[in-house]
Protein backbone atom coordinates (compact mmCIF):
# COMPACT_ATOMS: atom_id res chain seq x y z
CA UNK A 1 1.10 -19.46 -110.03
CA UNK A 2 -0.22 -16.83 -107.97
CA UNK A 3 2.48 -13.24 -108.04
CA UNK A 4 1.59 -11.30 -105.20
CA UNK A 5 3.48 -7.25 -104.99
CA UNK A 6 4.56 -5.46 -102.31
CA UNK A 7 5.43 -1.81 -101.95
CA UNK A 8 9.48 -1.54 -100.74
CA UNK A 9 8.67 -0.19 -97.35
CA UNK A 10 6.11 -2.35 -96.73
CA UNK A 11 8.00 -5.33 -97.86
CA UNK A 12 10.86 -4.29 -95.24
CA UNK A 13 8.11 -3.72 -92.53
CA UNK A 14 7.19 -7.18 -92.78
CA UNK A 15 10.85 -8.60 -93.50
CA UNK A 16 11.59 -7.08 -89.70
CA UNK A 17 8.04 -8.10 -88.30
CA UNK A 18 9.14 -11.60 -88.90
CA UNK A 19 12.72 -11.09 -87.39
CA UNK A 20 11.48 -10.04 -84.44
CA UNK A 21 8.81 -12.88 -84.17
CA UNK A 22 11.97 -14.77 -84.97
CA UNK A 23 13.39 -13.61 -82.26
CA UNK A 24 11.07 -14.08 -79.36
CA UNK A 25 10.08 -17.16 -80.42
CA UNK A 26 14.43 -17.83 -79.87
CA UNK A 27 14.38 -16.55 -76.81
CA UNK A 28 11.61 -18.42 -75.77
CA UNK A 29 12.10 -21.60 -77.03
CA UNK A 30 12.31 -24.27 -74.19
CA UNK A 31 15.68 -25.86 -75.93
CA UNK A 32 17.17 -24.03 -73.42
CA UNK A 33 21.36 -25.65 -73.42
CA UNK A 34 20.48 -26.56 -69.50
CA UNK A 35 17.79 -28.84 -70.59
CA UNK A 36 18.99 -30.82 -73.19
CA UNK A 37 22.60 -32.74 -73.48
CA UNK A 38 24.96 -34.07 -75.84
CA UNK A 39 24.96 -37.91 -76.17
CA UNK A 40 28.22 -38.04 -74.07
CA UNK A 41 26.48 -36.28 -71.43
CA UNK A 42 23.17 -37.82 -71.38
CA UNK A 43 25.25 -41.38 -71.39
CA UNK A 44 27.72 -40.47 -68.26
CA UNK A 45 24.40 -39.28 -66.11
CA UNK A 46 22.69 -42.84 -66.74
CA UNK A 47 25.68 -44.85 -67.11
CA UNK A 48 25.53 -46.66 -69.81
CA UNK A 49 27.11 -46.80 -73.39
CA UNK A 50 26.27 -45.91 -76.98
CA UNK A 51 24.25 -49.48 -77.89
CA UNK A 52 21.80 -48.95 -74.43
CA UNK A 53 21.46 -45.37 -75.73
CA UNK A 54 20.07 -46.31 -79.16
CA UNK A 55 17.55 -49.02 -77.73
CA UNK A 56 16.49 -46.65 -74.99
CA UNK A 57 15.89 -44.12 -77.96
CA UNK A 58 14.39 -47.12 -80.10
CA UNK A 59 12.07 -47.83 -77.05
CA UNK A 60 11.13 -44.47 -76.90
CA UNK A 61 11.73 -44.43 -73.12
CA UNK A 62 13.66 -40.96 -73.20
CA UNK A 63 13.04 -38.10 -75.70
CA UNK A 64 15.61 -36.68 -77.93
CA UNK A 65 16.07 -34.73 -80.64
CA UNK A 66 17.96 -34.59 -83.79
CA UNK A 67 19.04 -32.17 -86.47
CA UNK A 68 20.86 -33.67 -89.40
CA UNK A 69 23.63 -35.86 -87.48
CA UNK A 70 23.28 -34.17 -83.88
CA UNK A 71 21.56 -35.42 -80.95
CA UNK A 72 20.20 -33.72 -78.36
CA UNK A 73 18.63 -35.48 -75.12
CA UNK A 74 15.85 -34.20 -73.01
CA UNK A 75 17.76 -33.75 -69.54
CA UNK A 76 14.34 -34.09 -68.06
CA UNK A 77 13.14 -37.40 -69.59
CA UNK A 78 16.58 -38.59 -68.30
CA UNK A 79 15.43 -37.83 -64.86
CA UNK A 80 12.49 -39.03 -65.26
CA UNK A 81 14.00 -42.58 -66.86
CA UNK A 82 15.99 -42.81 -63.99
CA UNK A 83 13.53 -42.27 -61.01
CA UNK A 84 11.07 -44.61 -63.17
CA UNK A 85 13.75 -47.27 -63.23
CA UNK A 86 15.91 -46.97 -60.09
CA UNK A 87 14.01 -47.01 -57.00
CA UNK A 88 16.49 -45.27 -54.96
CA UNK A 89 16.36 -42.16 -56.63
């Protein structure tokens, strides 16, 4: 094992470097609450029910993601299923 010493300032210089890369990386991050829904939401825009949602998931036909137990959908891959799939849209 490698031990590898900082000086106290420059240890805190670097702690609130990385908070602030932290930080813009935040606000920049593209899982913006407009583009992703909750599993209710995503199933009331295509109109369907839990069961579709898991094989459409399975499939890999819209993109989600998932920390732990939550599920976010990709509101765009939604659209995207949709216009695919329904020729009217």
């Amino acid at each position: 094992m490698e031990i590898i010493v900082f000086e106290k300032e420059t240890y805190w210089q670097m702690q609130e470097q990385l908070m602030r890369l932290f930080r813009d990386t935040l606000k920049n991050s593209k899982m913006d609450s407009d583009e992703w829904l909750s599993p209710n939401e995503a199933m009331q825009l295509l109109g369907i029910k839990k069961g579709r949602m898991q094989q459409l998931r399975d499939k890999g036909a819209i993109k989600f993601s998932q920390h732990g137990r939550k599920i976010k959908y990709s509101k765009a891959s939604i659209t995207k299923y949709l216009k695919e799939n329904i020729p009217s849209l």
